[in-house]
C-alpha atoms as a PDB file:
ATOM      1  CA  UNK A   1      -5.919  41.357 -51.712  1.00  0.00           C
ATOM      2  CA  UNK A   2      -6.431  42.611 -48.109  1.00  0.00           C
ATOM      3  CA  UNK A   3      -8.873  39.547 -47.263  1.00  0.00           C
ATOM      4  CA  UNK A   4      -6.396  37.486 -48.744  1.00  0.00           C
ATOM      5  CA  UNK A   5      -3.459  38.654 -46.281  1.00  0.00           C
ATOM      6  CA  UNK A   6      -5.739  38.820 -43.606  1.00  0.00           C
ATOM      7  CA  UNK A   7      -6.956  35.123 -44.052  1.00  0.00           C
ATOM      8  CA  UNK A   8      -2.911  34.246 -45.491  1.00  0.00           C
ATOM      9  CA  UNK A   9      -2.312  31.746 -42.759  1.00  0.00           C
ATOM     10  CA  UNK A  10       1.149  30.423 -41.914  1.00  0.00           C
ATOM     11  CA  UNK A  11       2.302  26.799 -42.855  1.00  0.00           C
ATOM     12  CA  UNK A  12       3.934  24.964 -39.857  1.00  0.00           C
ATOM     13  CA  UNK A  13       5.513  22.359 -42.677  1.00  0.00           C
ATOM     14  CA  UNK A  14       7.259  25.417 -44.291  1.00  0.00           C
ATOM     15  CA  UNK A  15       8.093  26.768 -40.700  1.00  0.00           C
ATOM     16  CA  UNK A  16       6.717  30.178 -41.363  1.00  0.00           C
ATOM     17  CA  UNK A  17       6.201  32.436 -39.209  1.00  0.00           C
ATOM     18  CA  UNK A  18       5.541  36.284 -40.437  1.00  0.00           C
ATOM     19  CA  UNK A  19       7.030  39.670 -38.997  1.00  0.00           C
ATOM     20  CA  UNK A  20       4.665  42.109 -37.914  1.00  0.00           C
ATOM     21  CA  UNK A  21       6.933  44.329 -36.445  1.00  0.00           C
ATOM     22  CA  UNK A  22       7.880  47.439 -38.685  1.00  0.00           C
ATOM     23  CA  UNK A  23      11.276  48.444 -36.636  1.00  0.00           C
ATOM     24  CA  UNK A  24      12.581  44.522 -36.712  1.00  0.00           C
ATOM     25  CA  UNK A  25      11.695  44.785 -41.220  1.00  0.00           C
ATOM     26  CA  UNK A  26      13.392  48.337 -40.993  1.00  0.00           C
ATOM     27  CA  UNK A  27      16.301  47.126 -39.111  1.00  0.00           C
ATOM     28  CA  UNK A  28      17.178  43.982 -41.072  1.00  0.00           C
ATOM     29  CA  UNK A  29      16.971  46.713 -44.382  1.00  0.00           C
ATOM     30  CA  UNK A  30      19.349  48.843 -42.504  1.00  0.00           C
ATOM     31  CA  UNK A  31      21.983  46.484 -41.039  1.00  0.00           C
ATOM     32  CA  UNK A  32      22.357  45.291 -44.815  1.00  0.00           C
ATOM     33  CA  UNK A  33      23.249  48.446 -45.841  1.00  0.00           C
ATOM     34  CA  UNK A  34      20.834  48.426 -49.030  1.00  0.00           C
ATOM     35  CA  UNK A  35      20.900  51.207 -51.240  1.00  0.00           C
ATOM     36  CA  UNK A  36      19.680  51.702 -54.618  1.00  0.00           C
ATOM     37  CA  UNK A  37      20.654  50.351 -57.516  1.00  0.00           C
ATOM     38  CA  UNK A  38      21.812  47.216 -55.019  1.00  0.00           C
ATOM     39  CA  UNK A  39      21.028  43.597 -56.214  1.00  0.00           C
ATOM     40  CA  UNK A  40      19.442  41.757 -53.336  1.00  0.00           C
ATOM     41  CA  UNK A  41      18.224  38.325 -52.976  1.00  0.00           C
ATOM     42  CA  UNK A  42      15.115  38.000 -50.546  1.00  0.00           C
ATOM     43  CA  UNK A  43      14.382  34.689 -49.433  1.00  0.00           C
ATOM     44  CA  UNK A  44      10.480  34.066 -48.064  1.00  0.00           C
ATOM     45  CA  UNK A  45       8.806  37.314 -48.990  1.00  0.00           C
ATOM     46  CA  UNK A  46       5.526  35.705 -47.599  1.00  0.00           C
ATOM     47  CA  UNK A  47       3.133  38.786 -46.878  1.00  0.00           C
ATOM     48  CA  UNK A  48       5.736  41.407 -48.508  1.00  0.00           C
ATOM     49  CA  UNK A  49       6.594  43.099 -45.819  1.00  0.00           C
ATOM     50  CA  UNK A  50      10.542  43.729 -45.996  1.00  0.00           C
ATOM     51  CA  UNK A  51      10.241  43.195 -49.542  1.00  0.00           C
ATOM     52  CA  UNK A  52       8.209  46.658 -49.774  1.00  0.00           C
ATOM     53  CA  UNK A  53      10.854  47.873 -47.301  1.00  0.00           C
ATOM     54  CA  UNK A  54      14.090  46.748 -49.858  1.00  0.00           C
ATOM     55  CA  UNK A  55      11.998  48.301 -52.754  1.00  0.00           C
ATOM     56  CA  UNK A  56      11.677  51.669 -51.382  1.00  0.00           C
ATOM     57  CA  UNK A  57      15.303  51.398 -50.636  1.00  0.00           C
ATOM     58  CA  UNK A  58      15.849  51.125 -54.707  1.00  0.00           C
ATOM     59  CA  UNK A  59      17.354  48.639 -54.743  1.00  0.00           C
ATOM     60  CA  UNK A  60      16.660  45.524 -57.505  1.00  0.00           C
ATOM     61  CA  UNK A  61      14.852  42.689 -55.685  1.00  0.00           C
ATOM     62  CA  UNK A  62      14.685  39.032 -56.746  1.00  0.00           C
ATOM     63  CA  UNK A  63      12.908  36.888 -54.360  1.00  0.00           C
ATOM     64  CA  UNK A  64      12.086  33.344 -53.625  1.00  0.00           C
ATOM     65  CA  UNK A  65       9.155  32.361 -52.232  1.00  0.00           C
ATOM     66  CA  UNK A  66       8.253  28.549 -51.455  1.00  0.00           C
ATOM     67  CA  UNK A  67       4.624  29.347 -50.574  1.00  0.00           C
ATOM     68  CA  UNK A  68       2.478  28.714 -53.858  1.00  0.00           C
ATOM     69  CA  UNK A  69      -0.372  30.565 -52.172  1.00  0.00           C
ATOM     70  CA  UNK A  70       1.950  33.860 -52.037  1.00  0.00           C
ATOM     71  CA  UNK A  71       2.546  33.823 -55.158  1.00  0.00           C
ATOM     72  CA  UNK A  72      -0.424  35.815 -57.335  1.00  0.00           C
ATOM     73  CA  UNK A  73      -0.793  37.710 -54.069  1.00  0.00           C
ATOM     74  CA  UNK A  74       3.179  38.988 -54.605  1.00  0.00           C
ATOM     75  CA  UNK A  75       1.732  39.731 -58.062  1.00  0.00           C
ATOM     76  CA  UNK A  76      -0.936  41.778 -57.376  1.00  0.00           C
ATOM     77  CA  UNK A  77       0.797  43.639 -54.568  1.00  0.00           C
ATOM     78  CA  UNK A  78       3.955  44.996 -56.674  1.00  0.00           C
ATOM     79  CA  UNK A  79       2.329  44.779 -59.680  1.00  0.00           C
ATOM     80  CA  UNK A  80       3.730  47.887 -60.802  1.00  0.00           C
ATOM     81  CA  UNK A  81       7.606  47.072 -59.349  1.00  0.00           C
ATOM     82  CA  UNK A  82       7.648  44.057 -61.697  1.00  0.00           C
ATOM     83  CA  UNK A  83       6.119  45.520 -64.517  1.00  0.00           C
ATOM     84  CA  UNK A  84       9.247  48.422 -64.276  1.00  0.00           C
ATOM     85  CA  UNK A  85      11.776  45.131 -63.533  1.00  0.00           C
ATOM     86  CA  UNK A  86      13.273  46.365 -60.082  1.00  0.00           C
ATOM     87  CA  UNK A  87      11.115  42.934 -58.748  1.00  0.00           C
ATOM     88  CA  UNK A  88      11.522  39.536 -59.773  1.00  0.00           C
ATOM     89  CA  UNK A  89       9.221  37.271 -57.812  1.00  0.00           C
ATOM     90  CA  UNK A  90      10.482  33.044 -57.956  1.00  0.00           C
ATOM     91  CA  UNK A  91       8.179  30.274 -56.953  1.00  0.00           C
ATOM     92  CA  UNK A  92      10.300  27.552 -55.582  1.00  0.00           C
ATOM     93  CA  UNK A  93      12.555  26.279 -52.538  1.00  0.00           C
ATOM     94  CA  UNK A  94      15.335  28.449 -51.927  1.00  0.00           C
ATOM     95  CA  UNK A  95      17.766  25.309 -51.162  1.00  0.00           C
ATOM     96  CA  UNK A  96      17.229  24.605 -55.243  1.00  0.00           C
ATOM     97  CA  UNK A  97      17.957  28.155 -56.077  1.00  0.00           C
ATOM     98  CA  UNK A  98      21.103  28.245 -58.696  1.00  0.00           C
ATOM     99  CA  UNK A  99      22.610  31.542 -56.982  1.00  0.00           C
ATOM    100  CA  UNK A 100      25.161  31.523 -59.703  1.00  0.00           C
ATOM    101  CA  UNK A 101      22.458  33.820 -61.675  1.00  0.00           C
ATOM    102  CA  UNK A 102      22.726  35.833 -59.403  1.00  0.00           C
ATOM    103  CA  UNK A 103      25.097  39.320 -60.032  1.00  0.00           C
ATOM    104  CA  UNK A 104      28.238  39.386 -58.492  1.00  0.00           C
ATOM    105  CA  UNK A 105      28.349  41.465 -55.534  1.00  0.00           C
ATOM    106  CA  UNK A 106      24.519  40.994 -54.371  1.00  0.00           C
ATOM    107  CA  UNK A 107      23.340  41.232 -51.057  1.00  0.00           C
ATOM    108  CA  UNK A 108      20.740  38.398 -49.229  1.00  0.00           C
ATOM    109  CA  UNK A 109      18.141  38.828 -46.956  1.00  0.00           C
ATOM    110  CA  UNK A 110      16.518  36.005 -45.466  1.00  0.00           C
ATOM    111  CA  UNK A 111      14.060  35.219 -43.162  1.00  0.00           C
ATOM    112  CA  UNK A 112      13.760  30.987 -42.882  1.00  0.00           C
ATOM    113  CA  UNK A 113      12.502  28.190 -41.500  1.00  0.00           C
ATOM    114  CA  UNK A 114      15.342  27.664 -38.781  1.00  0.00           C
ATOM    115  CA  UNK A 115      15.226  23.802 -39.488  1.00  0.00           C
ATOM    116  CA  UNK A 116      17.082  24.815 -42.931  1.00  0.00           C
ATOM    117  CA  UNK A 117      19.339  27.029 -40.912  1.00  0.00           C
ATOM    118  CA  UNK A 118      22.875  25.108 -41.809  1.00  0.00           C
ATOM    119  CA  UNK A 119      22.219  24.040 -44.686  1.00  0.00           C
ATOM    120  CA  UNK A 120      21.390  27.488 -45.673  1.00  0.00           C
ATOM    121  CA  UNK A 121      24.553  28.812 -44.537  1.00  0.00           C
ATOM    122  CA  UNK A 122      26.749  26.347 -46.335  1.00  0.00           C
ATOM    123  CA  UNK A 123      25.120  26.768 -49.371  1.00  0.00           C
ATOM    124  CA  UNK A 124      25.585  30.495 -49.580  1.00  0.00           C
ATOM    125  CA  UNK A 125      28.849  30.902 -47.836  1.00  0.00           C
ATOM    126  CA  UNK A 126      30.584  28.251 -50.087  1.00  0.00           C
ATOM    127  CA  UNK A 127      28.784  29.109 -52.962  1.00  0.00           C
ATOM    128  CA  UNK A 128      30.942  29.790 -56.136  1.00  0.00           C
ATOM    129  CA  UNK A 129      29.484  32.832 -56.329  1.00  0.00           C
ATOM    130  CA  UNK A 130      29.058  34.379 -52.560  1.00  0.00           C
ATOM    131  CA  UNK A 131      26.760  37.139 -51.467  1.00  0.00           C
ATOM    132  CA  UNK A 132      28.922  40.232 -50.110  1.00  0.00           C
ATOM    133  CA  UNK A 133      26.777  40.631 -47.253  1.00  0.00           C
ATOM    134  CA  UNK A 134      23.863  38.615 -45.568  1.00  0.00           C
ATOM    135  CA  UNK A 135      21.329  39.718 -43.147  1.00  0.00           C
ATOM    136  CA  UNK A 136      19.185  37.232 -41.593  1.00  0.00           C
ATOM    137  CA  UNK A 137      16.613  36.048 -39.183  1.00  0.00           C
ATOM    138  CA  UNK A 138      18.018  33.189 -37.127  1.00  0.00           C
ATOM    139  CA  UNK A 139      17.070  31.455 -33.714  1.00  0.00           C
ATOM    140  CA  UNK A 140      18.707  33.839 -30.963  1.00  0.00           C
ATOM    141  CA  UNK A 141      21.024  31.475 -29.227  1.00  0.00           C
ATOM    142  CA  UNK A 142      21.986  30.239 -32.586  1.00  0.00           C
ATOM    143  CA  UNK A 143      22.875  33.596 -33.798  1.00  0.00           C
ATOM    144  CA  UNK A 144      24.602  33.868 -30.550  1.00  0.00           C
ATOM    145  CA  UNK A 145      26.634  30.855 -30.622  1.00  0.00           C
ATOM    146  CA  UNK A 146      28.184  32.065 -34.490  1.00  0.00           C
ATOM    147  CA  UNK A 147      29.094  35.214 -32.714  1.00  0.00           C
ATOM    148  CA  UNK A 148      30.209  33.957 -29.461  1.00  0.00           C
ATOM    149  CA  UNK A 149      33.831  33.681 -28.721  1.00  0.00           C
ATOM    150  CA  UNK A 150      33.869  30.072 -27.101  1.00  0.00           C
ATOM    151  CA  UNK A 151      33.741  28.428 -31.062  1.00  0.00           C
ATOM    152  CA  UNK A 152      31.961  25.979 -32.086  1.00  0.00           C
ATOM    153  CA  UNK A 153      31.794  24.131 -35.824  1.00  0.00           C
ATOM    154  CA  UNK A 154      28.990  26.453 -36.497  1.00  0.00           C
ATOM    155  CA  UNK A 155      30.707  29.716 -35.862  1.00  0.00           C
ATOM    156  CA  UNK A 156      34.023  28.773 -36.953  1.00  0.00           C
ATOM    157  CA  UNK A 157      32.402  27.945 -40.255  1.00  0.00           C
ATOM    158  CA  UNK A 158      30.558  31.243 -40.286  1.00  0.00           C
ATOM    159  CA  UNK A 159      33.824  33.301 -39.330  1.00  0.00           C
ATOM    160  CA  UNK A 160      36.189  31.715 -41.939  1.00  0.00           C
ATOM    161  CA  UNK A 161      34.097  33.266 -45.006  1.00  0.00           C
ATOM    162  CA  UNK A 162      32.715  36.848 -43.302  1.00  0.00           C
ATOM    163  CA  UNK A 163      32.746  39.008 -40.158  1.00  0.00           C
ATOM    164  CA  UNK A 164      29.236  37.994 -37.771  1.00  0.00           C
ATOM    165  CA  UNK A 165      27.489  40.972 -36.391  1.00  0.00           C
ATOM    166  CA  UNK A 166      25.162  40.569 -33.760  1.00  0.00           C
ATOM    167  CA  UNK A 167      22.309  43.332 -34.394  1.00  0.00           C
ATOM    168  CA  UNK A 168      19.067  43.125 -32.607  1.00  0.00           C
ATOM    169  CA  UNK A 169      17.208  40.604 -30.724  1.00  0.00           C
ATOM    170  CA  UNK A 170      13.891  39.875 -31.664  1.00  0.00           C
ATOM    171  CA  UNK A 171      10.873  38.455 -29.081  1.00  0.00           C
ATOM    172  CA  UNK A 172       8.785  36.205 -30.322  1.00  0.00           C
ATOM    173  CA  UNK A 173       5.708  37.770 -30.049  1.00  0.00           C
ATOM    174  CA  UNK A 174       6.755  40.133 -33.089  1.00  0.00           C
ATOM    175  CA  UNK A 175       5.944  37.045 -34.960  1.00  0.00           C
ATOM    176  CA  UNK A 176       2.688  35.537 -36.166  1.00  0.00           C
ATOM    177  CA  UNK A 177       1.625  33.030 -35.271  1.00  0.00           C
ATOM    178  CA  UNK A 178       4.254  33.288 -32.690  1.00  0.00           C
ATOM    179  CA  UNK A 179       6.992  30.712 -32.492  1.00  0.00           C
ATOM    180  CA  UNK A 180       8.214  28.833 -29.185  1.00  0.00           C
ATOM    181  CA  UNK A 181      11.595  30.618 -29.481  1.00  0.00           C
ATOM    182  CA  UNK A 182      13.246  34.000 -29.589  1.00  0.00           C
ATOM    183  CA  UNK A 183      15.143  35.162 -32.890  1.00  0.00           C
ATOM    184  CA  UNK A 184      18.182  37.565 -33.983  1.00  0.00           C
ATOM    185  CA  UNK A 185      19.070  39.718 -36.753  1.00  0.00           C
ATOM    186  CA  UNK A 186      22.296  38.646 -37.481  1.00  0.00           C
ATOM    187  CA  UNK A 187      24.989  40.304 -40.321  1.00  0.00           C
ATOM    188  CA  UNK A 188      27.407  38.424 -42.114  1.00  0.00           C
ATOM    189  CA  UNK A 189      29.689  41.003 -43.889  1.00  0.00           C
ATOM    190  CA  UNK A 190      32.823  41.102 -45.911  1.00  0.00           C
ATOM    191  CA  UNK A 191      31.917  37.726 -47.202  1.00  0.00           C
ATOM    192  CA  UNK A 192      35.112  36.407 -49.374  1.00  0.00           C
ATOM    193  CA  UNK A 193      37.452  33.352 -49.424  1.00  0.00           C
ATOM    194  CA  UNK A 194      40.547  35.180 -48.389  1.00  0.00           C
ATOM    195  CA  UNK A 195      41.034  32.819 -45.443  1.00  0.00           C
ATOM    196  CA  UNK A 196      41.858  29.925 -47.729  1.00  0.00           C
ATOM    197  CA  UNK A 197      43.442  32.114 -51.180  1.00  0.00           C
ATOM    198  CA  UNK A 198      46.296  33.613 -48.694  1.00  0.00           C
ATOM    199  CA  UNK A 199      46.828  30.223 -46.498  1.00  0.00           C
ATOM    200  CA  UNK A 200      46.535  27.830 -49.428  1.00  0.00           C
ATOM    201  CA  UNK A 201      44.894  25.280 -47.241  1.00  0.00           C
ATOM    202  CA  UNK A 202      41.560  23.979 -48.894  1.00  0.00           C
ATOM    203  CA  UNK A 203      37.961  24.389 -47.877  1.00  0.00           C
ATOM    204  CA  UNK A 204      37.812  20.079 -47.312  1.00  0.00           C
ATOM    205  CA  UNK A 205      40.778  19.970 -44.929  1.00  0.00           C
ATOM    206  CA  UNK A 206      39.581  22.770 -42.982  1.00  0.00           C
ATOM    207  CA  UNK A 207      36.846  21.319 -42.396  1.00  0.00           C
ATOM    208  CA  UNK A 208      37.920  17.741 -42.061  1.00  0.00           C
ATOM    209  CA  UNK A 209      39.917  19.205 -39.006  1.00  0.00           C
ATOM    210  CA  UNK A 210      37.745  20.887 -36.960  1.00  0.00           C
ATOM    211  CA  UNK A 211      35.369  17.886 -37.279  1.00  0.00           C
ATOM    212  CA  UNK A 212      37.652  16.201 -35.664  1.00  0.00           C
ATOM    213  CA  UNK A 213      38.629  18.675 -33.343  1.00  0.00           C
ATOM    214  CA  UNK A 214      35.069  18.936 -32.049  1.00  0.00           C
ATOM    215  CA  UNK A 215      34.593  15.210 -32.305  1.00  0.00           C
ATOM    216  CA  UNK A 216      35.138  14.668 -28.537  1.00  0.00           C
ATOM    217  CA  UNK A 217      34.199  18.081 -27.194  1.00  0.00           C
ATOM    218  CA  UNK A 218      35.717  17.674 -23.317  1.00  0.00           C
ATOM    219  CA  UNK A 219      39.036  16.117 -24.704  1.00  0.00           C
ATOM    220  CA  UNK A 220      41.777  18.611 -24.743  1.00  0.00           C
ATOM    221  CA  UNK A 221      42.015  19.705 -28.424  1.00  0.00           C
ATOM    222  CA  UNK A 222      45.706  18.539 -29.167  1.00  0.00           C
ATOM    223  CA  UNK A 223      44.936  14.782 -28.641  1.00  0.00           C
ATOM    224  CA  UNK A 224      41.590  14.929 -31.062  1.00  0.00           C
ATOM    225  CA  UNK A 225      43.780  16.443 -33.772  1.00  0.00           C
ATOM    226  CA  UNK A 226      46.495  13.283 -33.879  1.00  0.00           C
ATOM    227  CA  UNK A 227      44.158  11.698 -35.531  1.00  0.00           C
ATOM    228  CA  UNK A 228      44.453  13.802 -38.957  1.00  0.00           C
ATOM    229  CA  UNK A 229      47.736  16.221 -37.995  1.00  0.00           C
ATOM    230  CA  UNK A 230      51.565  14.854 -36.934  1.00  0.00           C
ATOM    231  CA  UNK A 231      51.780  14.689 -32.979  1.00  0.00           C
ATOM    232  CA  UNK A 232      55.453  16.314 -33.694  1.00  0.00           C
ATOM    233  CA  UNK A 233      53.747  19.326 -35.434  1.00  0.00           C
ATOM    234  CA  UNK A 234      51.541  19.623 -32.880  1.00  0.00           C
ATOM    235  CA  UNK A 235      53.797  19.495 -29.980  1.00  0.00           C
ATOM    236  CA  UNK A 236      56.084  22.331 -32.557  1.00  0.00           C
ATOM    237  CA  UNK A 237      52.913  24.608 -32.849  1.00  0.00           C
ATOM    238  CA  UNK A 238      51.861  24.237 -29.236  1.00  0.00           C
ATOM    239  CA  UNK A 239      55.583  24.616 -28.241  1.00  0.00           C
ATOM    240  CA  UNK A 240      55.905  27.863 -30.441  1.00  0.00           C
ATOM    241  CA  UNK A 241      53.115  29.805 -29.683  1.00  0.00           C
ATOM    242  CA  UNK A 242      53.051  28.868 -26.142  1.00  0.00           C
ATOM    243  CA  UNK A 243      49.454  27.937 -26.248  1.00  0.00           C
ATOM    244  CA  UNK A 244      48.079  25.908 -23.351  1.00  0.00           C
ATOM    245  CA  UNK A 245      47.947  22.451 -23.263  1.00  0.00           C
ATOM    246  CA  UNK A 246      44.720  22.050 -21.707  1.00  0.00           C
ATOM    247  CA  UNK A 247      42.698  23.765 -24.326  1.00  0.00           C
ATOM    248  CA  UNK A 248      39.539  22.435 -25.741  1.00  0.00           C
ATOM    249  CA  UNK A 249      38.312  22.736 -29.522  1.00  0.00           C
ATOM    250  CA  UNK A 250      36.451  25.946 -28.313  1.00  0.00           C
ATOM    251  CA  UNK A 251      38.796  27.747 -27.123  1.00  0.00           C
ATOM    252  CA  UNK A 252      41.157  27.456 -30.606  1.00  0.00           C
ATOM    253  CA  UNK A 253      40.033  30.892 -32.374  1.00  0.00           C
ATOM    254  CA  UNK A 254      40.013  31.204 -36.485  1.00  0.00           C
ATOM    255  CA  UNK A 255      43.747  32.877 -36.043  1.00  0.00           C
ATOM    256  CA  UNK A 256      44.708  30.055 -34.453  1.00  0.00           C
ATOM    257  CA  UNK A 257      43.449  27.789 -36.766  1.00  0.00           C
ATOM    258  CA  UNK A 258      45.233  29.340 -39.772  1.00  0.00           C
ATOM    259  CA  UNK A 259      48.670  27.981 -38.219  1.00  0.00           C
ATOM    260  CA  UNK A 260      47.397  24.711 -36.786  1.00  0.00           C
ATOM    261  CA  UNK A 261      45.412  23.649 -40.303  1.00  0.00           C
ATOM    262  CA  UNK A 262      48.668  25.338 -42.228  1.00  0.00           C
ATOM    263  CA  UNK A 263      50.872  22.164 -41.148  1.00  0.00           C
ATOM    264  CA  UNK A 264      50.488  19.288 -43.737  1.00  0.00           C
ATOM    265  CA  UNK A 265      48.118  16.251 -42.868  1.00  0.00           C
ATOM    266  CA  UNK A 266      49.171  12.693 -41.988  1.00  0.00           C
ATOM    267  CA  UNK A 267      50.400  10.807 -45.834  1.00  0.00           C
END
């Protein structure tokens, strides 16, 4: 097993690239606030490394691993974990993963390829069945951008299903091989669809909008939105809340949005 992780070399076509850095594994345990008895989806164990750290946690570990060379060395390594069922190891591609198995309530951990990075988050955060808290290894000035207050589609989509946390940064050289960029630990917590139960405005329209809102990023934000919303309610809105007229999609926060998106679209 050692020669094998020794000689376990990463797979630029699966974007891997492994942690070797115990305080980064520790910290990514700790910002999820895993405890035992928690349910927690790992997503590319690779080597094992933070899935030793969730295990000694005691928590209940399922993980999903694309690598089909990782897989009898996950085995072997925590033999004993699966043989006493708090590990449940799953060869295949976490973007095929039915996370409707999973127990309400569980927790996700993920360190990806950052190519898969938004279609990860969609996935998970409009799942049927949403994780209550993510912690994950993303491309720092992504991460920074979902917790940034000039908005963009990405962090507006993060920040209408859970609360972004920036945690750590990460340098690149705590990664082999290392990658050409610098990473983030980033928390997603309180993950829910209370934005859309209490306004009553759907998931599609929300979306729709600020498509269009970020359409034609240097145009002020109330002429993208005549397109899909009433130029009356707009001017009413605008007029009301005594918002400036020279704002731009990213300066519209997710408060904001609540009373633009709650006005009803064009017929």
């Amino acid at each position: 097993m050692d020669n094998f992780q020794n000689n376990f070399i990463a797979k630029k076509s699966l974007g891997q690239n492994f942690i070797h850095a115990p305080n980064i594994i520790s910290a990514m345990a700790h910002a999820a606030k895993i405890k035992i008895q928690d349910k927690v989806l790992e997503v590319g164990p690779g080597k094992g490394a933070l899935t030793k750290k969730l295990l000694e946690t005691g928590a209940h570990v399922t993980a999903i691993e694309k690598d089909d060379r990782a897989i009898a060395f996950l085995y072997e390594k925590f033999a004993l974990e699966i043989r006493n069922h708090q590990l449940q190891i799953i060869h295949g591609d976490i973007l095929e993963f039915d996370e409707t198995k999973m127990e309400k309530g569980y927790a996700l951990i993920a360190n990806i390829p950052y190519y898969i990075t938004g279609e990860f988050l969609r996935k998970f955060l409009e799942s049927s069945n949403q994780p209550s808290r993510m912690a994950l290894m993303l491309q720092r000035e992504v991460a920074k951008r979902i917790v940034d207050n000039k908005e963009s589609v990405l962090s507006l989509s993060v920040k209408v299903y859970g609360e972004p946390k920036y945690i750590c940064s990460v340098r690149r050289k705590s990664f082999r091989p290392m990658p050409n960029v610098d990473s983030a630990v980033l928390l997603i917590e309180n993950i829910n669809r209370n934005f859309f139960i209490d306004s009553g405005i759907s998931e599609k329209y929300f979306f729709d909008i600020i498509k269009t809102a970020f359409a034609h990023k240097r145009k002020v934000v109330i002429n993208n939105l005549e397109e899909n919303i009433a130029k009356s309610s707009l001017e009413t809105i605008w007029e009301r809340e005594k918002w400036s007229r020279n704002a731009r999609a990213e300066n519209i926060t997710l408060a904001m949005w609540k009373k633009i998106v709650g006005d009803k679209p064009l017929s």
